[in-house]
Each structure stands twice: as structure tokens, then as C-alpha cells.
N, C-alpha and C. Protein backbone atom coordinates (compact mmCIF):
# COMPACT_ATOMS: atom_id res chain seq x y z
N UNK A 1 0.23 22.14 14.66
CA UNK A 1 0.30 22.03 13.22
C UNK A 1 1.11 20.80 12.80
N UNK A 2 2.21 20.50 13.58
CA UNK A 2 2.93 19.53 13.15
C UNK A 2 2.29 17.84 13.48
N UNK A 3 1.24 17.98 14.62
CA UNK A 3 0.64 16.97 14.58
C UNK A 3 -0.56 16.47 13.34
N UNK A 4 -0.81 17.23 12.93
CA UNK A 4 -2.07 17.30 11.97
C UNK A 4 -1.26 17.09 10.67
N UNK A 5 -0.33 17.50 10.44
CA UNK A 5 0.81 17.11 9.30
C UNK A 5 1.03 15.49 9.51
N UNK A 6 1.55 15.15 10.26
CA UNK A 6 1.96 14.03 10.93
C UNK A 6 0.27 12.73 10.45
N UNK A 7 -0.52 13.65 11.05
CA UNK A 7 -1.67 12.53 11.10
C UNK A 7 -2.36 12.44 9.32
N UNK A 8 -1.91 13.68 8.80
CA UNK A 8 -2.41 13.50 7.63
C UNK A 8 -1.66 12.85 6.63
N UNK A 9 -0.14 12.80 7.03
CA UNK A 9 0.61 12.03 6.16
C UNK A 9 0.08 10.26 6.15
N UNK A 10 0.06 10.07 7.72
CA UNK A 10 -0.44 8.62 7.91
C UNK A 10 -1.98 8.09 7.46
N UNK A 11 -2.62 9.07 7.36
CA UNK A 11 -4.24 9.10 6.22
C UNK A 11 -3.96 8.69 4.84
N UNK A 12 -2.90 9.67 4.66
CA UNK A 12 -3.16 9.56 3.09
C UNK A 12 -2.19 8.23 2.69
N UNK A 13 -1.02 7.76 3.50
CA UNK A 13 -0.23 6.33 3.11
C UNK A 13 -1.11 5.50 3.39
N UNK A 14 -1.65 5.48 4.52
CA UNK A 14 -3.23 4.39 4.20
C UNK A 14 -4.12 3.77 3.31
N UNK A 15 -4.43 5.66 2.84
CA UNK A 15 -5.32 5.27 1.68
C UNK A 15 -4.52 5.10 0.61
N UNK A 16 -3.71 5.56 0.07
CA UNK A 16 -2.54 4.71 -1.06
C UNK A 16 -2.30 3.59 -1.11
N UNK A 17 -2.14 2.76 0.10
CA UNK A 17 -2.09 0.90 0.40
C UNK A 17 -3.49 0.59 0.11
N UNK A 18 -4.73 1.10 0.89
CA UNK A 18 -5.89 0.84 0.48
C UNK A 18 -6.23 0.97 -0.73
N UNK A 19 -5.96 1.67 -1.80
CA UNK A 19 -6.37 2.12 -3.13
C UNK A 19 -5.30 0.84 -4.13
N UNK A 20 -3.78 0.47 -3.57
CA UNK A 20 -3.69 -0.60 -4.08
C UNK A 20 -3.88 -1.68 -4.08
N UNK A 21 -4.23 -1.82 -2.73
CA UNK A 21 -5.09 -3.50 -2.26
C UNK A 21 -6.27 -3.52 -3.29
N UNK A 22 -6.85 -2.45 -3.53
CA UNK A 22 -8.53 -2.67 -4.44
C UNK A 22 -7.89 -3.05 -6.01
N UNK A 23 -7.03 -2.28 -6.18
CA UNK A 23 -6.11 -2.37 -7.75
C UNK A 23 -5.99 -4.07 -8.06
N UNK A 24 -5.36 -4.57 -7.12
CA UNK A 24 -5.12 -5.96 -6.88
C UNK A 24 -6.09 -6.93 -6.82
N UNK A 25 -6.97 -6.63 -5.84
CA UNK A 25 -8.51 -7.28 -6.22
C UNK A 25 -9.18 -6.93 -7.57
N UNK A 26 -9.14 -6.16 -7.95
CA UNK A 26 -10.16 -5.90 -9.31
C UNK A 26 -8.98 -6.85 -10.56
N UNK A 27 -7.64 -6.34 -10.53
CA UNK A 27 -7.00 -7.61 -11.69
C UNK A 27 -7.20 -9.18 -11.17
N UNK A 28 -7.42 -9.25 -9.81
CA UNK A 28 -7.57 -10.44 -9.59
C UNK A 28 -8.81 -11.30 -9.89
N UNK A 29 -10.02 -10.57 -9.23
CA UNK A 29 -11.14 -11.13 -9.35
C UNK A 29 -12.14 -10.98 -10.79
N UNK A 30 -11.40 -9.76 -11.34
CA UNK A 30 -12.52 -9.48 -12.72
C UNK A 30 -11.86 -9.55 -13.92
N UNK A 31 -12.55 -10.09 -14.96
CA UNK A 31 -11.82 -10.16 -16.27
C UNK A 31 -11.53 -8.93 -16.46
N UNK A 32 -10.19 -8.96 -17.71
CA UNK A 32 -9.41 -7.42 -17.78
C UNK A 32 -10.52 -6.55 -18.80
N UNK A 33 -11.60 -7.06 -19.79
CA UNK A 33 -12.76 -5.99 -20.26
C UNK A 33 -13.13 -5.18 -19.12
N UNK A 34 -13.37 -5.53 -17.49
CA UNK A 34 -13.88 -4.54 -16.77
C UNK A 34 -13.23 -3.73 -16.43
N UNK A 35 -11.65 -4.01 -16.44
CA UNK A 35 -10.87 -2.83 -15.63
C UNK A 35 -11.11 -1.34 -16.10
N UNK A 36 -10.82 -1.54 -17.44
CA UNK A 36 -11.21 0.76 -17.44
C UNK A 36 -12.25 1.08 -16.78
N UNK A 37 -13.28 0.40 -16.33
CA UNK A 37 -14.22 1.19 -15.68
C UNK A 37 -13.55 1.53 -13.92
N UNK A 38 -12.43 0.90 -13.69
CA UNK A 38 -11.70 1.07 -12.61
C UNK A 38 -10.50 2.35 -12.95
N UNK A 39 -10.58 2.47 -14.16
CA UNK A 39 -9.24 3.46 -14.24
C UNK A 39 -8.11 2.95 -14.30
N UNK A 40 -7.79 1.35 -15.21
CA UNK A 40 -6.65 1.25 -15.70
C UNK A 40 -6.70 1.49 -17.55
N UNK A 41 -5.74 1.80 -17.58
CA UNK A 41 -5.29 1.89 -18.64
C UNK A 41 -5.39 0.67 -19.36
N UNK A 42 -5.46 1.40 -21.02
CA UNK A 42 -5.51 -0.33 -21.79
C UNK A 42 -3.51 -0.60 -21.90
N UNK A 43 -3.73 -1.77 -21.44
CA UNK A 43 -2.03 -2.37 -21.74
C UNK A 43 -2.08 -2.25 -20.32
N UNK A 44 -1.83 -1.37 -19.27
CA UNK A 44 -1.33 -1.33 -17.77
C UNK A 44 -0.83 -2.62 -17.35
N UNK A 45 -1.78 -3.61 -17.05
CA UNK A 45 -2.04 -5.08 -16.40
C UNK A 45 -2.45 -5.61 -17.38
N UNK A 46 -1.32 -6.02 -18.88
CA UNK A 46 -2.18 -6.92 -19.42
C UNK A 46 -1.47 -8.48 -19.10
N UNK A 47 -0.45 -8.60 -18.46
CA UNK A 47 0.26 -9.69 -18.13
C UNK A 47 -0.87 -10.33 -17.40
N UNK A 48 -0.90 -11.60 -17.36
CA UNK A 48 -1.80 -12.64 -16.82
C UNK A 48 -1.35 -12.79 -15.29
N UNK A 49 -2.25 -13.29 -14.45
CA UNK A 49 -1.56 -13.30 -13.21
C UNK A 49 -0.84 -14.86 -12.59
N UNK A 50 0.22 -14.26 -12.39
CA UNK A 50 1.37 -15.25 -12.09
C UNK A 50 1.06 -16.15 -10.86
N UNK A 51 1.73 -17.42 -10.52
CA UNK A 51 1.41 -18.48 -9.20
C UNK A 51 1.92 -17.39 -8.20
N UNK A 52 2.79 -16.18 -8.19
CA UNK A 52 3.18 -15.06 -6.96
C UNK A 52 2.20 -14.51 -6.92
N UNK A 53 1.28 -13.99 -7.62
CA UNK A 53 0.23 -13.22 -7.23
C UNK A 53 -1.05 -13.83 -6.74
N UNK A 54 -1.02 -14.52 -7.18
CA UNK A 54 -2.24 -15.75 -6.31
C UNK A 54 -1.85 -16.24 -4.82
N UNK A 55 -0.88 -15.82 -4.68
CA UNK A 55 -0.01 -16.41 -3.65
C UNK A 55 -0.24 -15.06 -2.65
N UNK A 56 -0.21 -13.75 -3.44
CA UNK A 56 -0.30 -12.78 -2.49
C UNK A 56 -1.80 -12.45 -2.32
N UNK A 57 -2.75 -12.83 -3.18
CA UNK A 57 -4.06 -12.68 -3.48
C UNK A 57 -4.54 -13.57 -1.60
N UNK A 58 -4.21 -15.37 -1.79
CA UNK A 58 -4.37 -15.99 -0.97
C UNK A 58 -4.21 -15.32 0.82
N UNK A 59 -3.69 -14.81 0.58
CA UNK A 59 -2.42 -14.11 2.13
C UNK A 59 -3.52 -12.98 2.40
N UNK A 60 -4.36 -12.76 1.73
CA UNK A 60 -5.02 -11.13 2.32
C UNK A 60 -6.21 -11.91 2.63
């Protein structure tokens, strides 16, 4: 039991990094009209993206 705990904790922090890597691509690559169809909020990401985030955009 404690292995399956163990393996499911490391599933689901996965998919939490994976689900924000996509967050990051979609403000990155698509104008902000498309995001609610992603499930942000209006206002969430309305800051423009900074020379750091292009910077982290570049790196992946």
C-alpha cells in the first residue's frame, strides 16, 4: 500500500508540472482572447510577458 501511495504521489506531481508547463505555453504562444477556452480566468495572466519569461519559454 505504501508503495502505490508513493507512486501515486509521484503521478500526480508530474502531472501538476505537466499541467503548468501547458499553462505557460498557451500564455506564451496564444493571444490572451483564447485563454478561457483553456480555463483561465479573465484578469489571471493579464500582465504581458516579460524578457524572464521568454527566457524560460526559450530553455524548454
Amino acid at each position: 500500500a505504501q508503495q502505490l501511495t508513493t507512486a501515486q504521489d509521484q503521478l500526480m506531481e508530474e502531472l501538476e508540472n505537466n499541467c503548468a508547463m501547458v499553462k505557460k505555453l498557451v500564455r506564451f504562444e496564444l493571444p490572451k482572447e483564447y485563454w478561457p477556452e483553456f480555463g483561465f480566468r479573465q484578469g489571471e495572466y493579464a500582465a504581458k510577458v516579460t524578457a524572464d519569461s521568454e527566457e524560460e519559454m526559450s530553455a524548454m
